[in-house]
N, C-alpha and C. Protein backbone atom coordinates (compact mmCIF):
# COMPACT_ATOMS: atom_id res chain seq x y z
N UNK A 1 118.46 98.98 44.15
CA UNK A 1 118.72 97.76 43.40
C UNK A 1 118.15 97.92 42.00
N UNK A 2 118.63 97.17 41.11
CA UNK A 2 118.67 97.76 39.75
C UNK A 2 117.49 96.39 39.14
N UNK A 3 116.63 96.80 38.29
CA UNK A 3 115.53 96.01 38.06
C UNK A 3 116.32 94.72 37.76
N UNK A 4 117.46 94.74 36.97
CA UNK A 4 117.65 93.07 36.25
C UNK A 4 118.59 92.82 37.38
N UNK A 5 118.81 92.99 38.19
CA UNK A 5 119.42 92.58 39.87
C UNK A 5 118.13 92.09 40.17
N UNK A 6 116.96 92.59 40.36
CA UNK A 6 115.77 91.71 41.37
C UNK A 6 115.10 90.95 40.42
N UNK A 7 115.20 90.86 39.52
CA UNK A 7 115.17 89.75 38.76
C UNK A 7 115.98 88.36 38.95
N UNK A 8 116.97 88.53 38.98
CA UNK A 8 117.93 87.65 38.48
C UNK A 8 117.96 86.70 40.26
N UNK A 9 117.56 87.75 41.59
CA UNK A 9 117.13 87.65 42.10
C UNK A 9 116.11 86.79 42.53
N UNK A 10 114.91 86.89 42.12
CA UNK A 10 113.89 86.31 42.37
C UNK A 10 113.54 84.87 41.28
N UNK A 11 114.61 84.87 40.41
CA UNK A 11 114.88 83.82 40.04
C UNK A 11 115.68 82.74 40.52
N UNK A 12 116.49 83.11 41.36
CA UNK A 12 117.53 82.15 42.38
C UNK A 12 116.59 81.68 43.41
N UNK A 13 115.68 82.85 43.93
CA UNK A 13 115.04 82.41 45.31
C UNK A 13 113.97 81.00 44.65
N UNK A 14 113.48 80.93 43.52
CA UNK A 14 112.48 80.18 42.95
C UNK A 14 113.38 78.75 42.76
N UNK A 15 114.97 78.74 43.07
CA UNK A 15 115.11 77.36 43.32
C UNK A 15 115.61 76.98 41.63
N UNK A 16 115.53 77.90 40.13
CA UNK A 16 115.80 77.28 39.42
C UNK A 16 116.99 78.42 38.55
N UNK A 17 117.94 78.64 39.37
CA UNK A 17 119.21 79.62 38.92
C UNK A 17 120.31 78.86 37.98
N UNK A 18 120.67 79.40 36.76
CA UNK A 18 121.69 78.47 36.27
C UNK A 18 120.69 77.94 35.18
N UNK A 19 119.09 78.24 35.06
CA UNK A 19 118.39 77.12 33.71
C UNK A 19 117.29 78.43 33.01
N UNK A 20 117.85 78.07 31.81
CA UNK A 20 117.17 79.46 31.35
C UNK A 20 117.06 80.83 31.95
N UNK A 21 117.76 81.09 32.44
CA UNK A 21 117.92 82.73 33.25
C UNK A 21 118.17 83.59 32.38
N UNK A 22 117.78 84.76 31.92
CA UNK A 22 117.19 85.82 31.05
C UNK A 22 117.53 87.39 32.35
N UNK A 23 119.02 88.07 31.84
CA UNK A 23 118.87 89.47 32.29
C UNK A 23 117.93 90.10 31.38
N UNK A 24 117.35 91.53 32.16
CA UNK A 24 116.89 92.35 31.12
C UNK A 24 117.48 93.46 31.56
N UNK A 25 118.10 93.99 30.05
CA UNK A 25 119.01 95.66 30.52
C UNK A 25 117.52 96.47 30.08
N UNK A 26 118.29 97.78 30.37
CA UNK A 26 117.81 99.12 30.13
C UNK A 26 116.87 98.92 28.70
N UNK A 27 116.74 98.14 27.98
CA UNK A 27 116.30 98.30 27.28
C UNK A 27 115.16 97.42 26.99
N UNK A 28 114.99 96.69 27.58
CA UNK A 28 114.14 95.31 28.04
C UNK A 28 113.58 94.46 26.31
N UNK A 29 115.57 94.03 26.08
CA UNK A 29 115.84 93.30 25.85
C UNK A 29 116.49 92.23 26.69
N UNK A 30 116.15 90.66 26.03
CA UNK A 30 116.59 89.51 26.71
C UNK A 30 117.82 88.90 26.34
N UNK A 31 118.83 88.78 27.28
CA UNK A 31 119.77 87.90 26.79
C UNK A 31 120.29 87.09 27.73
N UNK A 32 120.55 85.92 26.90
CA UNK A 32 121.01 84.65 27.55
C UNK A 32 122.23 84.69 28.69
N UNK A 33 122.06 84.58 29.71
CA UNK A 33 123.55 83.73 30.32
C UNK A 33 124.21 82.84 30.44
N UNK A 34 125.37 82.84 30.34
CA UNK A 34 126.21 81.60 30.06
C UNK A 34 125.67 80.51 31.51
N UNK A 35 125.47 79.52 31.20
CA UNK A 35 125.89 78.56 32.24
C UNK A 35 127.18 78.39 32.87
N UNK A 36 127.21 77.91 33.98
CA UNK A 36 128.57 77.72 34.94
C UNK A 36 129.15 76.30 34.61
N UNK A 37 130.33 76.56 34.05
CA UNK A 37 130.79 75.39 33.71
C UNK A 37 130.90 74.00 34.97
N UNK A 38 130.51 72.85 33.58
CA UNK A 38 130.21 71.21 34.74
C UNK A 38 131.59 71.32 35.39
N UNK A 39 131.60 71.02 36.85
CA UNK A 39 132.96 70.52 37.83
C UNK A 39 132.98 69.24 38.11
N UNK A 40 134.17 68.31 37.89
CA UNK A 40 134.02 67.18 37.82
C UNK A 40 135.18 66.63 39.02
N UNK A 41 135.29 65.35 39.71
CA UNK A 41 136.05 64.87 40.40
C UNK A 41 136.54 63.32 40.15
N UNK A 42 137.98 63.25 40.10
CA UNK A 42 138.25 62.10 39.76
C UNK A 42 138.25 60.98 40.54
N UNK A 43 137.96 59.72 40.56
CA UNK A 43 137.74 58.79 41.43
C UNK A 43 138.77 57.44 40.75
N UNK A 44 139.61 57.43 41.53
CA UNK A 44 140.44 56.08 41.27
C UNK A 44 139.81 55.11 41.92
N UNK A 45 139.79 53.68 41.04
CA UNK A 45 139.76 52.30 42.25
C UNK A 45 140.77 51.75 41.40
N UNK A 46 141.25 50.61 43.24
CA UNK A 46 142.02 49.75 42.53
C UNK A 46 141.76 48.62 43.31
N UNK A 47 141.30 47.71 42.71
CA UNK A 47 141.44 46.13 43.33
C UNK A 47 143.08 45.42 44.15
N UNK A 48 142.42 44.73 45.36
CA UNK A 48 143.30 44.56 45.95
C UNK A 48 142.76 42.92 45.96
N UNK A 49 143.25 42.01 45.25
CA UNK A 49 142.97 40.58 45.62
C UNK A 49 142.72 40.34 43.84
N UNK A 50 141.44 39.52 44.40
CA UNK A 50 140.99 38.49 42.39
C UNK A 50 139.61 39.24 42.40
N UNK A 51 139.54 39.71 41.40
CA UNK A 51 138.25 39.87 41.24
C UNK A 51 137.68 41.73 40.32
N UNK A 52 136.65 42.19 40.26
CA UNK A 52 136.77 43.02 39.57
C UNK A 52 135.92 44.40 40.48
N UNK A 53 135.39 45.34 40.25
CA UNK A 53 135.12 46.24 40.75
C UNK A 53 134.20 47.39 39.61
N UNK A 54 132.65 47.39 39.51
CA UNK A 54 131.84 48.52 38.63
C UNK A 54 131.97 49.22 39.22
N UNK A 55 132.63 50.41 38.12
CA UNK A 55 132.02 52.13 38.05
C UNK A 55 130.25 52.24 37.60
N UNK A 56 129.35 52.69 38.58
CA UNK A 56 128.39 53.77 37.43
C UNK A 56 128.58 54.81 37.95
N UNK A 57 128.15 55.85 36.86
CA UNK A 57 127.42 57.26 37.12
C UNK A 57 126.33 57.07 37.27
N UNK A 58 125.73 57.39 38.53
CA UNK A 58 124.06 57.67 38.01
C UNK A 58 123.10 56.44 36.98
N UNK A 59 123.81 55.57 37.41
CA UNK A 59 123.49 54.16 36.70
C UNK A 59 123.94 53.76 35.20
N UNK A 60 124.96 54.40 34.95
CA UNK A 60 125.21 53.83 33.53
C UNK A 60 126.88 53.49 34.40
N UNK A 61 127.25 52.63 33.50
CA UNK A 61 128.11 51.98 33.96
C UNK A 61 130.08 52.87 33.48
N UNK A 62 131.01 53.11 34.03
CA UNK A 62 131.59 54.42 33.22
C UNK A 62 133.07 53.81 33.60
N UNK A 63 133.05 52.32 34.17
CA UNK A 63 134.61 51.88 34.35
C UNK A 63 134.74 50.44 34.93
N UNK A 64 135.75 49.81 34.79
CA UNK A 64 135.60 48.74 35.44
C UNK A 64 137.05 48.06 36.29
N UNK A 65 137.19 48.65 37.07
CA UNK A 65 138.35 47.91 37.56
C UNK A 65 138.87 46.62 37.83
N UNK A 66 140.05 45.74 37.32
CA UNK A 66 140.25 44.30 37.83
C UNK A 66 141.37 44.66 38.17
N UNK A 67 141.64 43.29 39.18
CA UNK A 67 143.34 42.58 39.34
C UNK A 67 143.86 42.61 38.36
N UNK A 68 143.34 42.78 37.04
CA UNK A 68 144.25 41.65 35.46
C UNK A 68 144.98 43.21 35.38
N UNK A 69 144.33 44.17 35.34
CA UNK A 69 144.16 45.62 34.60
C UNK A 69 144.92 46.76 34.89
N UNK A 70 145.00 46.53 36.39
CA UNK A 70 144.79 47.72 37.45
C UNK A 70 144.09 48.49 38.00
N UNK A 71 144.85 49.64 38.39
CA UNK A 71 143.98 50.74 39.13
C UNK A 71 143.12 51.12 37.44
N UNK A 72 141.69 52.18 37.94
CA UNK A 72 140.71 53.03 36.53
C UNK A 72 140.59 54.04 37.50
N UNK A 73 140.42 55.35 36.54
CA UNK A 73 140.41 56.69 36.69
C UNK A 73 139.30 56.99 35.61
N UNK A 74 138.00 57.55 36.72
CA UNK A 74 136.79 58.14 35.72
C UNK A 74 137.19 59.51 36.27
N UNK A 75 136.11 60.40 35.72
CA UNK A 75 135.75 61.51 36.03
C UNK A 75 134.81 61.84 36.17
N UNK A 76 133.60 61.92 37.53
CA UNK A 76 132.84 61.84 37.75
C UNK A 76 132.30 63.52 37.83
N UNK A 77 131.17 63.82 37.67
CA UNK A 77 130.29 65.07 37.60
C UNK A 77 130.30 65.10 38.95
N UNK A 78 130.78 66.53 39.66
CA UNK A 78 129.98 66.92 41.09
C UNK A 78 128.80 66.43 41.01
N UNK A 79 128.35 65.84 42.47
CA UNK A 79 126.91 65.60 42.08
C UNK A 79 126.56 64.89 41.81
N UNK A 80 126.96 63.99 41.11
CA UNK A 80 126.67 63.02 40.90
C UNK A 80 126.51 62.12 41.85
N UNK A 81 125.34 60.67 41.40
CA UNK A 81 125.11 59.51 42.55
C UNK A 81 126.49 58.32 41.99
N UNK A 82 127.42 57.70 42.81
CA UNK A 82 128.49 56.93 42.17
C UNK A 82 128.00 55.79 43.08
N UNK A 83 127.92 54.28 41.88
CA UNK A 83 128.08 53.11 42.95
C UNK A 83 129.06 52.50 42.51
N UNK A 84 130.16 51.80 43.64
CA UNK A 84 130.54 50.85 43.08
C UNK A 84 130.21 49.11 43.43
N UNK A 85 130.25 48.18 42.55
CA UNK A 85 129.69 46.89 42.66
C UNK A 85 131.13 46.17 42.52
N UNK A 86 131.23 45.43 43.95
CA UNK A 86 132.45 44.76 43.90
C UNK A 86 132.12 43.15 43.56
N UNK A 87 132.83 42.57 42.64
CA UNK A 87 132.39 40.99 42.27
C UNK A 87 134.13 40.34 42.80
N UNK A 88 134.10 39.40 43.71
CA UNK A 88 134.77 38.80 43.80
C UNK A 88 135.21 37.38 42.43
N UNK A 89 136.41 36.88 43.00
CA UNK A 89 136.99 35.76 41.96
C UNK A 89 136.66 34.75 42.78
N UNK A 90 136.36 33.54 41.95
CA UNK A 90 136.26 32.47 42.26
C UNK A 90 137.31 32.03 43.08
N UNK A 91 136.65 31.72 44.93
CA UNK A 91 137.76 31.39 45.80
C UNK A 91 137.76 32.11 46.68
N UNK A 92 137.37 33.45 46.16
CA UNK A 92 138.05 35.34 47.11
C UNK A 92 136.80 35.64 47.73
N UNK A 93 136.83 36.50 48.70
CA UNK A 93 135.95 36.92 49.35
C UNK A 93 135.97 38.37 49.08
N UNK A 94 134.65 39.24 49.19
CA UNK A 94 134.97 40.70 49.72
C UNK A 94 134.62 41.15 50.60
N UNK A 95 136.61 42.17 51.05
CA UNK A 95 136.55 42.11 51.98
C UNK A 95 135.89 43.94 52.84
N UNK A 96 135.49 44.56 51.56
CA UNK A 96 135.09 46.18 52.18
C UNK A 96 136.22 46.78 51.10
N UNK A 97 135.51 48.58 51.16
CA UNK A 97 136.02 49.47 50.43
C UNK A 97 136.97 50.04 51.47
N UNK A 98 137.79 50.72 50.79
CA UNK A 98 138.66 51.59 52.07
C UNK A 98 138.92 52.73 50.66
N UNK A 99 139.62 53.88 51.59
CA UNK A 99 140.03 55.17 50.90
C UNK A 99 141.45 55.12 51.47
């Protein structure tokens, strides 16, 4: 096994691969590796009745679906924590999420 193999190595096993990771060639010089590009997944809602429906990411708020509007299409980060907060209309009940 080739030194910047058990490196690169014993940097994965430490749990922090992908953040500041540093090969060293033959010459033990340092150079950067690219990061793995963000993968993201899209999440439609659409209200079915009166009333509206929050997107967050990870607590910031990133969409808002109503009856008035339609269906919203975010794009959420793998990984990410997603809530949604359903507010009914005056009158309406809620009645549950479905897929």
């Amino acid at each position: 096994m080739k030194d910047e193999e058990k490196i690169a190595l014993a940097i994965a096993a430490a749990g922090i691969a992908g953040v500041g990771i540093y090969a060293l060639s033959k010459s033990a010089k340092a150079k950067p590796q690219q990061a793995a590009p963000q993968m993201y997944a899209t999440l439609t809602v659409t209200v079915k009745g009166q009333g509206t429906v929050e997107i967050e990411d990870n607590g910031t708020q990133v969409g808002i679906a109503d009856s008035a509007t339609g269906p919203v299409s975010v794009n959420i980060p793998v990984g990410d924590t997603v809530t949604l907060i359903a507010t009914p209309a005056a009158g309406w009940e809620f009645a549950g999420f479905s897929t």
